[in-house]
Protein backbone atom coordinates (compact mmCIF):
# COMPACT_ATOMS: atom_id res chain seq x y z
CA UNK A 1 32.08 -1.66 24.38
CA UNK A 2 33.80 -1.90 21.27
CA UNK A 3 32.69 -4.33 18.69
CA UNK A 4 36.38 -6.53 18.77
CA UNK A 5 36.03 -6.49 22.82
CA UNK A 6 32.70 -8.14 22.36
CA UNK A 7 32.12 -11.63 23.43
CA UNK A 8 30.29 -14.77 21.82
CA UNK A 9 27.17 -13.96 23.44
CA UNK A 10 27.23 -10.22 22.87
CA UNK A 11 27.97 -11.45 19.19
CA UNK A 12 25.05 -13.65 19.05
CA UNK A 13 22.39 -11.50 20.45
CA UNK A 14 24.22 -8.54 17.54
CA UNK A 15 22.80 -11.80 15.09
CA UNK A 16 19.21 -11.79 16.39
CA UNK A 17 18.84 -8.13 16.27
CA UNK A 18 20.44 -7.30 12.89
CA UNK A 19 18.04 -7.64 9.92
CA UNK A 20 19.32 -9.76 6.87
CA UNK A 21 20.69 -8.01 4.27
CA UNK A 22 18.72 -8.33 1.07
CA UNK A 23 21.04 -8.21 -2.06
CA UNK A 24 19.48 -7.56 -5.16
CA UNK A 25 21.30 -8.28 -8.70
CA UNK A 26 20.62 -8.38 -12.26
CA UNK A 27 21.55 -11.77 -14.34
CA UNK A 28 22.99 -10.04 -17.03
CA UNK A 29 24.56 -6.70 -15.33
CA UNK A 30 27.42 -5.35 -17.54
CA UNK A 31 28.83 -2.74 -14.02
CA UNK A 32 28.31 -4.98 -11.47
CA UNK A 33 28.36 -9.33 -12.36
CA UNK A 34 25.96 -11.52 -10.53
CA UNK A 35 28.54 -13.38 -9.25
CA UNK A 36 29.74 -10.41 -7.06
CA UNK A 37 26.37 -10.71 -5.36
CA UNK A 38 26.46 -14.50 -5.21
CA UNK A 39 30.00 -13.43 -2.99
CA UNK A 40 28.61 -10.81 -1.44
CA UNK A 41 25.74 -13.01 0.62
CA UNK A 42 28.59 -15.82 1.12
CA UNK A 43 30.76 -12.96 3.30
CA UNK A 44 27.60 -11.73 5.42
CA UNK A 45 26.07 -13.19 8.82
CA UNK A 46 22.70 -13.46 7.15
CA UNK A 47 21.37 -11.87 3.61
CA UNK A 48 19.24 -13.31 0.83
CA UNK A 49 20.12 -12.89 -2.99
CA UNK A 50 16.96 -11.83 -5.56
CA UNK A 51 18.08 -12.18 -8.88
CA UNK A 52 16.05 -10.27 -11.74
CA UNK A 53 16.62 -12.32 -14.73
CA UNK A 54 17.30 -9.77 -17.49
CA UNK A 55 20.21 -7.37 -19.04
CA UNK A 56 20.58 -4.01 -17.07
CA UNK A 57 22.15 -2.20 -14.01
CA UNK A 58 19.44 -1.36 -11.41
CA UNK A 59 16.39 -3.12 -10.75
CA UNK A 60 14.19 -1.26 -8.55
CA UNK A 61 12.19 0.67 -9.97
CA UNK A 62 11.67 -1.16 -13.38
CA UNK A 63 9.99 -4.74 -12.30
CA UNK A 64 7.16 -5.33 -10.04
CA UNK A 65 8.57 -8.93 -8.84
CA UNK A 66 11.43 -6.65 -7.71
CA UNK A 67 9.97 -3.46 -6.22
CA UNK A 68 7.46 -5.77 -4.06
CA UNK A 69 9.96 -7.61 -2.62
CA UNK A 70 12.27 -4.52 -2.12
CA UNK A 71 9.60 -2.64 -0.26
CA UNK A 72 8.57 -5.58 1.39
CA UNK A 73 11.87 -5.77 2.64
CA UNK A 74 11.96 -1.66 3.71
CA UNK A 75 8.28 -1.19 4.96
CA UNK A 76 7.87 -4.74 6.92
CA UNK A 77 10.94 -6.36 7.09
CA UNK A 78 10.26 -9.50 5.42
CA UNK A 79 12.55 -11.29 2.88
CA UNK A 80 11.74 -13.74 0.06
CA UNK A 81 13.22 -17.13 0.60
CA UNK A 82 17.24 -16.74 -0.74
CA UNK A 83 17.94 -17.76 -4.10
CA UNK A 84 14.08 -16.22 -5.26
CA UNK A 85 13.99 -15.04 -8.97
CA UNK A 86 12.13 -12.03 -10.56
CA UNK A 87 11.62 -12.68 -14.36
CA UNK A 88 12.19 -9.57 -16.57
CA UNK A 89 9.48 -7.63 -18.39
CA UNK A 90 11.11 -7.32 -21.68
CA UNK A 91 13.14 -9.91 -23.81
CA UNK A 92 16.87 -10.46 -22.90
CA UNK A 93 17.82 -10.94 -26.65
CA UNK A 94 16.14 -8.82 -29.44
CA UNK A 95 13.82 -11.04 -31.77
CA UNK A 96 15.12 -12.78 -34.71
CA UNK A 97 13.87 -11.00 -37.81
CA UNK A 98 14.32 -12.50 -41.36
CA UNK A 99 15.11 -10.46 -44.23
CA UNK A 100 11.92 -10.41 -46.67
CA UNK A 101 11.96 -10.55 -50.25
């Protein structure tokens, strides 16, 4: 049966069986804004946003809050609770230095 010739309760059990999408996104991502992912989760049946608060594009791979809950996610199909935050290893900003004299 065809996914448009499907009815309500075909639909619903489709729900229960699908996993949740988990969307990961970077505060301060120059390619891709985290407000795309904040729309992104608003247009699927069920996902969960994990921000990693820091400048970049990618994530995984470079911060342990993240790659926990990614493989979390991939090896036992768990998701942190939507909205969850991953703070960033290194400084957003670079550090103020004063000129000496």
């Amino acid at each position: 049966m065809a996914r448009a010739e499907q009815g309500p309760r075909d639909q619903a059990a489709h729900r229960r069986w699908c996993a949740a999408a988990l969307v990961v996104a970077s505060r301060l991502d120059p390619v891709t804004p985290h407000h795309w992912a904040e729309n992104m989760i608003r247009t699927l049946d069920s996902a969960v946003l994990l921000t990693r608060e820091g400048i970049g594009h990618g994530s995984y791979g470079t911060n342990p809050c993240i790659n926990s809950a990614v493989d979390a996610a991939l090896i036992h199909g768990t998701h942190p609770a939507n909205g969850t935050k991953c703070k960033t290893n290194t400084p957003t900003t670079r550090p103020l230095v004063t000129a000496s004299h």
